[in-house]
PDB file of N, CA and C in Angstrom:
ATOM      1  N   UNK A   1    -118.623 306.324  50.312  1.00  0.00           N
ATOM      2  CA  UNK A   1    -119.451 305.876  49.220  1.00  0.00           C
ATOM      3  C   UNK A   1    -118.595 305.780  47.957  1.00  0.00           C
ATOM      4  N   UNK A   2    -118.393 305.055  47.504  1.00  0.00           N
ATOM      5  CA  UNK A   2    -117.630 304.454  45.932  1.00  0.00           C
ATOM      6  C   UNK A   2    -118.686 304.359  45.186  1.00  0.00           C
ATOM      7  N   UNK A   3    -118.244 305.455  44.220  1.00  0.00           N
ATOM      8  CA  UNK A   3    -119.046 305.413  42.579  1.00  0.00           C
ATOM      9  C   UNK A   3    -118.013 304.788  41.280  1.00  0.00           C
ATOM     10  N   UNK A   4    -118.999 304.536  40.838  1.00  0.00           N
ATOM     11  CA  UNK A   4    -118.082 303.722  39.008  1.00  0.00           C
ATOM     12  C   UNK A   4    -118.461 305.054  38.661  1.00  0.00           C
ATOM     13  N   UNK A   5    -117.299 305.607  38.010  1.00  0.00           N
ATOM     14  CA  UNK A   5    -116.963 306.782  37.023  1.00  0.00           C
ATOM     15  C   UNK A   5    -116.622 306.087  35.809  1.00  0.00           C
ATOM     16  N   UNK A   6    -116.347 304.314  35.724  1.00  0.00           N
ATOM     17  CA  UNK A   6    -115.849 304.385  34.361  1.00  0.00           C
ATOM     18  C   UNK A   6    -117.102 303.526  33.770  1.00  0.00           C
ATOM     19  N   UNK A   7    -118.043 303.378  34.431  1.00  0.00           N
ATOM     20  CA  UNK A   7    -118.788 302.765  33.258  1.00  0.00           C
ATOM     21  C   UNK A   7    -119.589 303.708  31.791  1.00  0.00           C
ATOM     22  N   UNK A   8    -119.930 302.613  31.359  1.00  0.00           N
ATOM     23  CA  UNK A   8    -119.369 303.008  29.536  1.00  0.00           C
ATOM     24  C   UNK A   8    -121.140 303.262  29.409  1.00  0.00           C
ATOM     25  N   UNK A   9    -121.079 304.481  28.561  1.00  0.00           N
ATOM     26  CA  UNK A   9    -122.379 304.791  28.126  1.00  0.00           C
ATOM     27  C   UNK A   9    -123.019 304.334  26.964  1.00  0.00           C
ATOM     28  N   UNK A  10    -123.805 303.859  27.084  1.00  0.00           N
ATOM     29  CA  UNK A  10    -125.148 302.706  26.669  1.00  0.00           C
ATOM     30  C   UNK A  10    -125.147 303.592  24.845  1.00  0.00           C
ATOM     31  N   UNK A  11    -124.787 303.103  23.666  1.00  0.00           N
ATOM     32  CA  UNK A  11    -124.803 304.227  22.735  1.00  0.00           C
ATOM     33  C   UNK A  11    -125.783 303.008  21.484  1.00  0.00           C
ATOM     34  N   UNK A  12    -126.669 303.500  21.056  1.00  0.00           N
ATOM     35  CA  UNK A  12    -127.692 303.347  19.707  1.00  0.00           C
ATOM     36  C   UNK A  12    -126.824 303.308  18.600  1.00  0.00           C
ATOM     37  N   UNK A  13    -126.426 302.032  17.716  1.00  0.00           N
ATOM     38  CA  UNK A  13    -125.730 302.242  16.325  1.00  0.00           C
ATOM     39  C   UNK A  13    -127.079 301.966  15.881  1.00  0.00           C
ATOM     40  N   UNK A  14    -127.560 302.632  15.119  1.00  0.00           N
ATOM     41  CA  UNK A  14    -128.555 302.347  13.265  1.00  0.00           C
ATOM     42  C   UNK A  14    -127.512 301.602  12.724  1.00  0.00           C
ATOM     43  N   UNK A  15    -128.511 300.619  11.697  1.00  0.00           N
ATOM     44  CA  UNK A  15    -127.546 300.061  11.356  1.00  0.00           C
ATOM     45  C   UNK A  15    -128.720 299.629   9.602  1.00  0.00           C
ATOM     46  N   UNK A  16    -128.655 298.967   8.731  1.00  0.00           N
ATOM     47  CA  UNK A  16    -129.041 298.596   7.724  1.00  0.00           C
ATOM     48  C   UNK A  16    -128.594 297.384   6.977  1.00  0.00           C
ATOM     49  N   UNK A  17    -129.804 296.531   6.963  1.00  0.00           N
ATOM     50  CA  UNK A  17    -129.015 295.475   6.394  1.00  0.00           C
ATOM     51  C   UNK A  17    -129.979 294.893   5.313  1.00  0.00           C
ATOM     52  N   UNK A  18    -128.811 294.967   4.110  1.00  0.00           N
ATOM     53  CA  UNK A  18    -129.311 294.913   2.637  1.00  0.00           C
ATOM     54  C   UNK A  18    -128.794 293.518   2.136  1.00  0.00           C
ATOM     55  N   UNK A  19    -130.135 292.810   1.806  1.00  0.00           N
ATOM     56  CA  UNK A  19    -130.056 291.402   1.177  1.00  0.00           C
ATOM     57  C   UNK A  19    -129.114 292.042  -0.223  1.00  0.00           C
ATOM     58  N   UNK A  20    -128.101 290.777  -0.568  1.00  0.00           N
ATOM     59  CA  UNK A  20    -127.370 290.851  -1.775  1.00  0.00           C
ATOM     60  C   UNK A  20    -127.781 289.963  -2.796  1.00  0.00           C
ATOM     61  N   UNK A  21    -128.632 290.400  -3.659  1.00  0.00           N
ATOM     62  CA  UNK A  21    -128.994 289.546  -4.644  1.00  0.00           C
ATOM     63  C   UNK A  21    -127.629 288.920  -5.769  1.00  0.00           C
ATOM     64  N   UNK A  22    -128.298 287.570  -6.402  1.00  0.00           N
ATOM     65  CA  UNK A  22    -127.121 287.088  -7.252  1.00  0.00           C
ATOM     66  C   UNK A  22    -125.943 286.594  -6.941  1.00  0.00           C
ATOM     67  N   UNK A  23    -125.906 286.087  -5.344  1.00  0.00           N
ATOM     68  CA  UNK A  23    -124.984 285.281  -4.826  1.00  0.00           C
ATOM     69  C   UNK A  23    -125.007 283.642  -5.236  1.00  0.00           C
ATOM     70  N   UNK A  24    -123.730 282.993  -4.656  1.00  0.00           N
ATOM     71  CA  UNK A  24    -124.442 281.120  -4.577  1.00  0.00           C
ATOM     72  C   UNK A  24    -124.995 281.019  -3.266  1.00  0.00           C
ATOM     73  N   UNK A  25    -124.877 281.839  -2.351  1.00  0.00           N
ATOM     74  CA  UNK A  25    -125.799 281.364  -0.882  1.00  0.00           C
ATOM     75  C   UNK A  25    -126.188 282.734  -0.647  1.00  0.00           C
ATOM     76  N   UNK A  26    -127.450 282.793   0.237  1.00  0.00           N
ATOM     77  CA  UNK A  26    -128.049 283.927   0.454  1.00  0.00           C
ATOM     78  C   UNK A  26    -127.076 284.724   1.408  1.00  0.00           C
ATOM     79  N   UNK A  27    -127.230 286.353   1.365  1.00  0.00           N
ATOM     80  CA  UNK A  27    -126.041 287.252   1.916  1.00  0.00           C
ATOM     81  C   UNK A  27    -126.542 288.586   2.069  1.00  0.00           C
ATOM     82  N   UNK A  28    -126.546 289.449   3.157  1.00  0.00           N
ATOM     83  CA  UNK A  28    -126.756 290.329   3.743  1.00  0.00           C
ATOM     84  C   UNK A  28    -125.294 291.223   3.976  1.00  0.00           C
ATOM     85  N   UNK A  29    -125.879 292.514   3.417  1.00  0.00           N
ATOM     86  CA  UNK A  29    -124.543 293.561   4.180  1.00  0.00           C
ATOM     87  C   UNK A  29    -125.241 294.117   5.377  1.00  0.00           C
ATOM     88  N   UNK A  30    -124.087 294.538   6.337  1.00  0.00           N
ATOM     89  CA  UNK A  30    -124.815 295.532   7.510  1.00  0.00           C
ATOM     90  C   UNK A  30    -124.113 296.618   7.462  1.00  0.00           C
ATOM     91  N   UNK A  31    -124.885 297.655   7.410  1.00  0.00           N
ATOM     92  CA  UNK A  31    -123.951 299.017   6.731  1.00  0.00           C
ATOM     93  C   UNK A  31    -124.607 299.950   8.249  1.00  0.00           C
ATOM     94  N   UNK A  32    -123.279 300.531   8.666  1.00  0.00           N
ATOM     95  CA  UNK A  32    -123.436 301.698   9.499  1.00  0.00           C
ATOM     96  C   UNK A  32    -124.204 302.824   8.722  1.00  0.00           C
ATOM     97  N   UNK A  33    -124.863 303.890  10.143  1.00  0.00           N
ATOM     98  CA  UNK A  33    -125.345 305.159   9.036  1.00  0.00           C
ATOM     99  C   UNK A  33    -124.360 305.813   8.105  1.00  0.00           C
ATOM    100  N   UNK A  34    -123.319 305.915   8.346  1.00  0.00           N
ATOM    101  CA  UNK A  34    -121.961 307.037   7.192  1.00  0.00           C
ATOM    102  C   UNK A  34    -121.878 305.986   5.599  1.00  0.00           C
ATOM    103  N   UNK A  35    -122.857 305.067   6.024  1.00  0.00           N
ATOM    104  CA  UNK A  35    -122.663 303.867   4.541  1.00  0.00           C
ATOM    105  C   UNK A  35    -121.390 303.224   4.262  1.00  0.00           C
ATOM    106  N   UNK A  36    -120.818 303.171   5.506  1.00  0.00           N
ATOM    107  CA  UNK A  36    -120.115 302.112   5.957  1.00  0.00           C
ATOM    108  C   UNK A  36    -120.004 300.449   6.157  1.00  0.00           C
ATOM    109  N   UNK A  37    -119.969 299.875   5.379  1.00  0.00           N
ATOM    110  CA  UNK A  37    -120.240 297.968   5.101  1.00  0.00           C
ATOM    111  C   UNK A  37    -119.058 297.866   6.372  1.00  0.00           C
ATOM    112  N   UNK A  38    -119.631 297.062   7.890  1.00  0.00           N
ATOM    113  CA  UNK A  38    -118.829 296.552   8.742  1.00  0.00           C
ATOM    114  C   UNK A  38    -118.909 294.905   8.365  1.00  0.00           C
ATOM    115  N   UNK A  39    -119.626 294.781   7.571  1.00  0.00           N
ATOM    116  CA  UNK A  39    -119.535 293.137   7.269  1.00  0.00           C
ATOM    117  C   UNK A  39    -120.343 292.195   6.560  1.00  0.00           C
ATOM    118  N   UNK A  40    -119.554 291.191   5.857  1.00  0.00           N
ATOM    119  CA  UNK A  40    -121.294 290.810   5.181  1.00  0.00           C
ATOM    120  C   UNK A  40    -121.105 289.759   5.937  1.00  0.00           C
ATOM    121  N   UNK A  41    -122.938 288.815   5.908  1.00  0.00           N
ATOM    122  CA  UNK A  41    -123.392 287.576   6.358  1.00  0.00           C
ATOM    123  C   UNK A  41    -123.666 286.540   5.463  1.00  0.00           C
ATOM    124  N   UNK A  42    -123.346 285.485   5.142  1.00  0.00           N
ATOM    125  CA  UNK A  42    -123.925 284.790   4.806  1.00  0.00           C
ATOM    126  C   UNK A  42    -124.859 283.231   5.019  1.00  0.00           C
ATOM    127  N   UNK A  43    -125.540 282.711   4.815  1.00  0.00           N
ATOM    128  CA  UNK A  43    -126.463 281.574   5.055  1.00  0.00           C
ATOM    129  C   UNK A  43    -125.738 280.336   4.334  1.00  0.00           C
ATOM    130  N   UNK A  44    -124.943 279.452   5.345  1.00  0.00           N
ATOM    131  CA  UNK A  44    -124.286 278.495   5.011  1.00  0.00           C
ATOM    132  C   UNK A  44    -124.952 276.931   5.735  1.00  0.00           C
ATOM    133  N   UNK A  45    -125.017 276.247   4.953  1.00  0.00           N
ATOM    134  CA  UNK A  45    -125.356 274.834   5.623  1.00  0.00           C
ATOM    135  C   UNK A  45    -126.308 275.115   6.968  1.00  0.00           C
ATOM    136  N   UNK A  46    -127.387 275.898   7.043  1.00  0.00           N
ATOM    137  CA  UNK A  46    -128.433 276.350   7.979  1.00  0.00           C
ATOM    138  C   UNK A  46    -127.889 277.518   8.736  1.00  0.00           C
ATOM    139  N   UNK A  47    -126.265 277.399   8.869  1.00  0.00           N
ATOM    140  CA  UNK A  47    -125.716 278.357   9.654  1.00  0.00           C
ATOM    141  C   UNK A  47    -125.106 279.662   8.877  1.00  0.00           C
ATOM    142  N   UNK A  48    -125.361 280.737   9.992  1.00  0.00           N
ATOM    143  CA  UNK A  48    -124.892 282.273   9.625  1.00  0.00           C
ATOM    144  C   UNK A  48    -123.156 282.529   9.583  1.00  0.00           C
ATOM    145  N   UNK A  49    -122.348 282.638   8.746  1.00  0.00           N
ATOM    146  CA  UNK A  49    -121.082 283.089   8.854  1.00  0.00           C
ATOM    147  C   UNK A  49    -120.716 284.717   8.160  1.00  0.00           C
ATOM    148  N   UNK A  50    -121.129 285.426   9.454  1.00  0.00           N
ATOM    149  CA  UNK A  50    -120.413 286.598   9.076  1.00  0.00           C
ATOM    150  C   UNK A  50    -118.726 287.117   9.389  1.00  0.00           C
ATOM    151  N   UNK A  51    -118.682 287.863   8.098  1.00  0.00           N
ATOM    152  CA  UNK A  51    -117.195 287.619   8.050  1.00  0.00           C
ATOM    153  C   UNK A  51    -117.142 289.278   8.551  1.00  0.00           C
ATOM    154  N   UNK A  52    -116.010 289.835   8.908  1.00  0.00           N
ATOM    155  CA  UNK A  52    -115.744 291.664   9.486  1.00  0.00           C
ATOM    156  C   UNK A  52    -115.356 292.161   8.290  1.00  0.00           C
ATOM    157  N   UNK A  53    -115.444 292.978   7.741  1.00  0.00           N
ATOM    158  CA  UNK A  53    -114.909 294.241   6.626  1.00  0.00           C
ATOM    159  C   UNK A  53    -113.627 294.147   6.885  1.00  0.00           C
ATOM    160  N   UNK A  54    -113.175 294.876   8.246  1.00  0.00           N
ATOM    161  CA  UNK A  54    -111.464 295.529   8.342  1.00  0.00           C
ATOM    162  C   UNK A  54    -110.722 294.409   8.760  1.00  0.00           C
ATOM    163  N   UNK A  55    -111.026 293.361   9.372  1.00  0.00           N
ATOM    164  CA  UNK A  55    -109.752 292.224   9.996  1.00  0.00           C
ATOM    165  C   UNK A  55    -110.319 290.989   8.742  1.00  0.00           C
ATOM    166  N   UNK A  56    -111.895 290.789   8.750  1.00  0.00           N
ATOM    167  CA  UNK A  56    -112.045 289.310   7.791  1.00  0.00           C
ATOM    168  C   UNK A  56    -111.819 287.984   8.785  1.00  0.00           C
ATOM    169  N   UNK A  57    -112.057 288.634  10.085  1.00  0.00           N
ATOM    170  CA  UNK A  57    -112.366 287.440  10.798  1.00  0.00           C
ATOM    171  C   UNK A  57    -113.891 286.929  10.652  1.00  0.00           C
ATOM    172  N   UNK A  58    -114.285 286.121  10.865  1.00  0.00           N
ATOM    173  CA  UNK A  58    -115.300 285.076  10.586  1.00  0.00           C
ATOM    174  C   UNK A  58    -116.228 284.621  11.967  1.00  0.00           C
ATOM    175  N   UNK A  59    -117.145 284.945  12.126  1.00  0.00           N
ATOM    176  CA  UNK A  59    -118.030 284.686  13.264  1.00  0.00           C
ATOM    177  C   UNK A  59    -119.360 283.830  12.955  1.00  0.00           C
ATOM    178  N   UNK A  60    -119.859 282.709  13.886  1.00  0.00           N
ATOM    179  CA  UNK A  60    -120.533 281.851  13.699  1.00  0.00           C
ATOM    180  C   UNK A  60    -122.090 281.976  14.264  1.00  0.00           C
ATOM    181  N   UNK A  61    -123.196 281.697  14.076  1.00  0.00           N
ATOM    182  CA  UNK A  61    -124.320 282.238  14.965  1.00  0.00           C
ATOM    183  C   UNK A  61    -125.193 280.878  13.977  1.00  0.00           C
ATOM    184  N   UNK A  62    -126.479 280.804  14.717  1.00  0.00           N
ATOM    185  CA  UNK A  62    -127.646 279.951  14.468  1.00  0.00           C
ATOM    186  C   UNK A  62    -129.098 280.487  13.199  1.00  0.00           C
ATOM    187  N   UNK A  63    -128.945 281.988  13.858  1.00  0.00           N
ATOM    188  CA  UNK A  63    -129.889 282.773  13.179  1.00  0.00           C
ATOM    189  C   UNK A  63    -129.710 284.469  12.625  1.00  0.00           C
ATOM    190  N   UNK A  64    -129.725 284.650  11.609  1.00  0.00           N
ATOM    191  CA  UNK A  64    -129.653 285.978  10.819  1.00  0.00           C
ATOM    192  C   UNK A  64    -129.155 287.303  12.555  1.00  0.00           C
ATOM    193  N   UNK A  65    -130.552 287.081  13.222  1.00  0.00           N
ATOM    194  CA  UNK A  65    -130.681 287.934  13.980  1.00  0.00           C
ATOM    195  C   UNK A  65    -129.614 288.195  15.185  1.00  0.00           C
ATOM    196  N   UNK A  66    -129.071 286.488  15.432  1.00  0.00           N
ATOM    197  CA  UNK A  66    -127.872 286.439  16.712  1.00  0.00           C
ATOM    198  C   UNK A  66    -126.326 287.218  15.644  1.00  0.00           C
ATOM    199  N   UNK A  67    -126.778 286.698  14.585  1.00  0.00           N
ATOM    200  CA  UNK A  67    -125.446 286.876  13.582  1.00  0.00           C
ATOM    201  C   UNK A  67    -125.068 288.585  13.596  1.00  0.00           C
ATOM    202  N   UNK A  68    -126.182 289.251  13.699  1.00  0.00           N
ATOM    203  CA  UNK A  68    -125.836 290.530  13.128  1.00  0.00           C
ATOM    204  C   UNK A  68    -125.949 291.363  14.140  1.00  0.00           C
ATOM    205  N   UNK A  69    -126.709 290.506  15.983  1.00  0.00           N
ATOM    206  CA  UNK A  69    -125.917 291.315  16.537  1.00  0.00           C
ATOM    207  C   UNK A  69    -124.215 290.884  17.338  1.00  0.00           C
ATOM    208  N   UNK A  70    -124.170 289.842  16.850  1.00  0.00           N
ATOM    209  CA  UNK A  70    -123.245 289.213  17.062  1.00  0.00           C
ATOM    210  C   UNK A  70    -121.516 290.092  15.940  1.00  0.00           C
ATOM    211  N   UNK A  71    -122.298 290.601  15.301  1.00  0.00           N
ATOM    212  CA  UNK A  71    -121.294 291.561  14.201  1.00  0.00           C
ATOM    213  C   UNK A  71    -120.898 292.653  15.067  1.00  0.00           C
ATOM    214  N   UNK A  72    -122.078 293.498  15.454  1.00  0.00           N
ATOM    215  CA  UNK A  72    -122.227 294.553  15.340  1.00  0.00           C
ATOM    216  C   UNK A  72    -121.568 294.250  17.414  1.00  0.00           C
ATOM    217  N   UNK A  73    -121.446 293.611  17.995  1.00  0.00           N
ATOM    218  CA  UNK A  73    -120.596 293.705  18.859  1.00  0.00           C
ATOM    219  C   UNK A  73    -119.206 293.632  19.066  1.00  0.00           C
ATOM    220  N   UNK A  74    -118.842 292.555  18.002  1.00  0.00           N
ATOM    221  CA  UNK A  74    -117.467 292.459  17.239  1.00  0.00           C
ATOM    222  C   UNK A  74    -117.163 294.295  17.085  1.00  0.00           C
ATOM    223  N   UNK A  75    -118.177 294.608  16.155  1.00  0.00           N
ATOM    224  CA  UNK A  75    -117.682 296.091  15.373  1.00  0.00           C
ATOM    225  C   UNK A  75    -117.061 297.127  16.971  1.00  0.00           C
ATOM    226  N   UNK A  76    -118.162 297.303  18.070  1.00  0.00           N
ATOM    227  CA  UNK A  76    -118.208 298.243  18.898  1.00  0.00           C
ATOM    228  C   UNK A  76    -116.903 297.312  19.573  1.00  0.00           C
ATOM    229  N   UNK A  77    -116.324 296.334  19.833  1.00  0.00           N
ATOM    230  CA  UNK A  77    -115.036 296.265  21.202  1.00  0.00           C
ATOM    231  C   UNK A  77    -114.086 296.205  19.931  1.00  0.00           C
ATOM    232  N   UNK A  78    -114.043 295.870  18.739  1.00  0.00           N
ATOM    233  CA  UNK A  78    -112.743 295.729  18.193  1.00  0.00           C
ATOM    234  C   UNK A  78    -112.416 296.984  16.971  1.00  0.00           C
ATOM    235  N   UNK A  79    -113.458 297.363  16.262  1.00  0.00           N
ATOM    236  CA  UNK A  79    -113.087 297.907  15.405  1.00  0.00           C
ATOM    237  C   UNK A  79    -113.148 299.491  15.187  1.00  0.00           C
ATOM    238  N   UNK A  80    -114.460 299.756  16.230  1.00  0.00           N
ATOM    239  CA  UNK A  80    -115.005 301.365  16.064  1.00  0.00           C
ATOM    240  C   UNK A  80    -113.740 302.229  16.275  1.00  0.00           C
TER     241      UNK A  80
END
């Protein structure tokens, strides 16, 4: 009988995401619980471009909601 010993345990980030007033396009931070900013989003030409905090790479999505978990997967394989 062969068991997976390495699969990866299923882990809950909280996460918070605070509209930024007083921009030129609308913009969201997503802040870990330690109040950690992993990235802001913004609302460009219909589309979401969130950019990463630590590298400032740039990720593309349709809607607020694909965008930020689309971050927050970026965050868990590249940056945590």
């Amino acid at each position: 009988m062969l068991t997976n010993d390495m699969s990866k345990k299923t882990e809950n980030i909280p996460v918070e995401i605070n509209e930024l007033k007083g921009r030129n396009v609308p913009t969201w931070e997503v802040v870990i619980p330690n109040r950690k900013t992993i990235g802001l989003i913004e609302e460009i030409n219909g589309r979401y471009r969130a950019t990463t905090n630590k590298t400032g790479e740039e990720l593309f999505d349709k809607s607020l909601e694909s965008s930020i978990n689309t971050l927050l997967a970026y965050f868990a394989l590249h940056e945590k």
